[in-house]
Protein backbone atom coordinates (compact mmCIF):
# COMPACT_ATOMS: atom_id res chain seq x y z
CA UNK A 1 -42.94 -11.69 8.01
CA UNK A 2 -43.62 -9.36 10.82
CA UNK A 3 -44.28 -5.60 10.08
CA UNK A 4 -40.88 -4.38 11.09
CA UNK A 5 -39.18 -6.27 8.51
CA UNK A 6 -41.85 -5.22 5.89
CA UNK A 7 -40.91 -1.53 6.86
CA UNK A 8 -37.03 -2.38 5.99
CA UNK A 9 -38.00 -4.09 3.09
CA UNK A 10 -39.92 -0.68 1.53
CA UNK A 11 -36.72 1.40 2.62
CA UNK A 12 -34.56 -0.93 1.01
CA UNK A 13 -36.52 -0.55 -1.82
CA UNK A 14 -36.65 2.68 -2.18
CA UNK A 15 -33.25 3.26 -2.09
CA UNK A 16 -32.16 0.83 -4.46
CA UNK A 17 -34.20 2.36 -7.10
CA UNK A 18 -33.24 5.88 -5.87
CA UNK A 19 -29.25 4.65 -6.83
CA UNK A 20 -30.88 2.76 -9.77
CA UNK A 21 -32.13 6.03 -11.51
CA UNK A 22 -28.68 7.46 -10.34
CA UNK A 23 -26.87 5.98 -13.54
CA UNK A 24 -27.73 8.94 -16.19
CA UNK A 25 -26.58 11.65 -12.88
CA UNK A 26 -23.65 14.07 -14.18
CA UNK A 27 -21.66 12.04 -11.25
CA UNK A 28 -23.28 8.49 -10.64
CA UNK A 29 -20.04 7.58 -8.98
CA UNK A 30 -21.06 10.20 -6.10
CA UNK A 31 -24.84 9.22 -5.30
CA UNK A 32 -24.90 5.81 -6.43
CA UNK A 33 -22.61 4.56 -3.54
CA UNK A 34 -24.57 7.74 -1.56
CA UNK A 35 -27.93 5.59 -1.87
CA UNK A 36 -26.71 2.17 -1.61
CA UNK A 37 -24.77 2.54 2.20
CA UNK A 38 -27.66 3.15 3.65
CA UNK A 39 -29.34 0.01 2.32
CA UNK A 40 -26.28 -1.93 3.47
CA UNK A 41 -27.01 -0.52 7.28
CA UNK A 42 -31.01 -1.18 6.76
CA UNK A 43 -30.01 -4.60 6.16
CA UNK A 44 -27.77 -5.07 8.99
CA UNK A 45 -30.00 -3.08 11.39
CA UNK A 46 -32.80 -5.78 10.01
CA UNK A 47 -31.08 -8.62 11.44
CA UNK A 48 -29.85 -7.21 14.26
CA UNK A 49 -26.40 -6.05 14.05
CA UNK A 50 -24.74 -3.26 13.88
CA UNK A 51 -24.38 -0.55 16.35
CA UNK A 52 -26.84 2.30 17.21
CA UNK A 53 -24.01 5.07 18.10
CA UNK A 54 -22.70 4.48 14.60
CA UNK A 55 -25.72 4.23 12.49
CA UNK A 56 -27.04 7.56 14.47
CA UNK A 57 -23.36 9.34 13.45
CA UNK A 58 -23.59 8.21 9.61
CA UNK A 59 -27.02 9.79 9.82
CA UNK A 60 -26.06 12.68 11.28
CA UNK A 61 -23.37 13.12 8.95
CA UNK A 62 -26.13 12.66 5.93
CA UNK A 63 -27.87 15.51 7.66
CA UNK A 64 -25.14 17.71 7.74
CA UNK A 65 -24.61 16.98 4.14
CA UNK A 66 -27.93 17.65 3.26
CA UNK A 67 -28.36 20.56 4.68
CA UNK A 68 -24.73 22.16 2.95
CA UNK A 69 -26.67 20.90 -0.41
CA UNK A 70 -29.80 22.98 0.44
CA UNK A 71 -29.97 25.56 -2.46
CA UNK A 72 -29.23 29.64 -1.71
CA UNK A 73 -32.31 29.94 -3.33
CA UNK A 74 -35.64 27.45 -3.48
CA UNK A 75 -36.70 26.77 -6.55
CA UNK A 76 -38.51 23.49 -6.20
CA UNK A 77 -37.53 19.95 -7.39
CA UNK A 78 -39.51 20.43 -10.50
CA UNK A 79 -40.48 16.39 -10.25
CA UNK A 80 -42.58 16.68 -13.59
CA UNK A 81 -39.55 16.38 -15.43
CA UNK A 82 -36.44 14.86 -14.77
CA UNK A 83 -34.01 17.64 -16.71
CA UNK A 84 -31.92 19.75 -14.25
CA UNK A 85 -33.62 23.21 -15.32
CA UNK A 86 -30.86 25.11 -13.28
CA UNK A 87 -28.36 24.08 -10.40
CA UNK A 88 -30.80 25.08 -7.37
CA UNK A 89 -32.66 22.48 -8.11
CA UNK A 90 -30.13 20.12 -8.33
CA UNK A 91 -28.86 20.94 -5.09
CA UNK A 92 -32.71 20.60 -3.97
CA UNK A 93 -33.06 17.48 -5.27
CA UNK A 94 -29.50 16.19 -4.20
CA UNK A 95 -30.58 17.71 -0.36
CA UNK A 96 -33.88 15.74 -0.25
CA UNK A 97 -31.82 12.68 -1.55
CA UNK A 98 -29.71 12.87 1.48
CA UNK A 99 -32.14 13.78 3.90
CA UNK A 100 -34.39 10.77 3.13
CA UNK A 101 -31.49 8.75 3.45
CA UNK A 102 -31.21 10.75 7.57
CA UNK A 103 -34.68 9.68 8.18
CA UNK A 104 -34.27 5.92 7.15
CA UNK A 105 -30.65 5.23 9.02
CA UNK A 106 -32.55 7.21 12.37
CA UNK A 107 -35.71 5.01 11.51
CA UNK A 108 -33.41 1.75 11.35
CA UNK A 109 -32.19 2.86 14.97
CA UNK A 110 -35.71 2.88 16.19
CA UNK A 111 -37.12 -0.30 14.82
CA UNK A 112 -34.24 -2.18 16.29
């Protein structure tokens, strides 16, 4: 297995279990699906197919998304527990969400 593949592999992984914890979300139905196209492209940009202008446009469309979810106001993600203490950082959480998945569909560009 060469060390490209193993770097799909962890992004793949990651995001599966990011839509996996996605179940007990307010609106699953939202981020699940959110999570789980970018693991479709990884895979396709993995073995080779796919193209580059439209994996860079679905990530810049993530970006855009991400950064109309930034909060008015930073409050943190507050990872030490998983209750939504107030909406900012919700929409903190939801932004980082979204820009991970930029980083992995511009990484998947890359490694090709």
């Amino acid at each position: 297995m060469t060390f490209k593949k193993i770097i799909y592999y962890i992004m793949i992984l990651f995001l599966v279990y990011a839509a996996g914890v996605q179940y007990n979300d307010p609106d699953p139905y939202i981020w699940i699906p959110v999570y789980l196209i970018p693991v479709y492209l990884l895979y396709r940009s993995m073995n080779g197919q796919g193209s580059k202008i439209h994996y860079f446009v679905l990530g810049l469309v993530y970006l855009l998304w991400s950064a109309n979810q930034f909060p008015p106001e930073w409050e943190g993600l507050m990872v030490d527990s998983m209750k939504m203490k107030t909406l900012n950082i919700e929409l903190g959480r939801e932004s980082l969400g979204l820009g991970i998945c930029t980083v992995f569909i511009w990484l998947s560009i890359l490694l090709d």
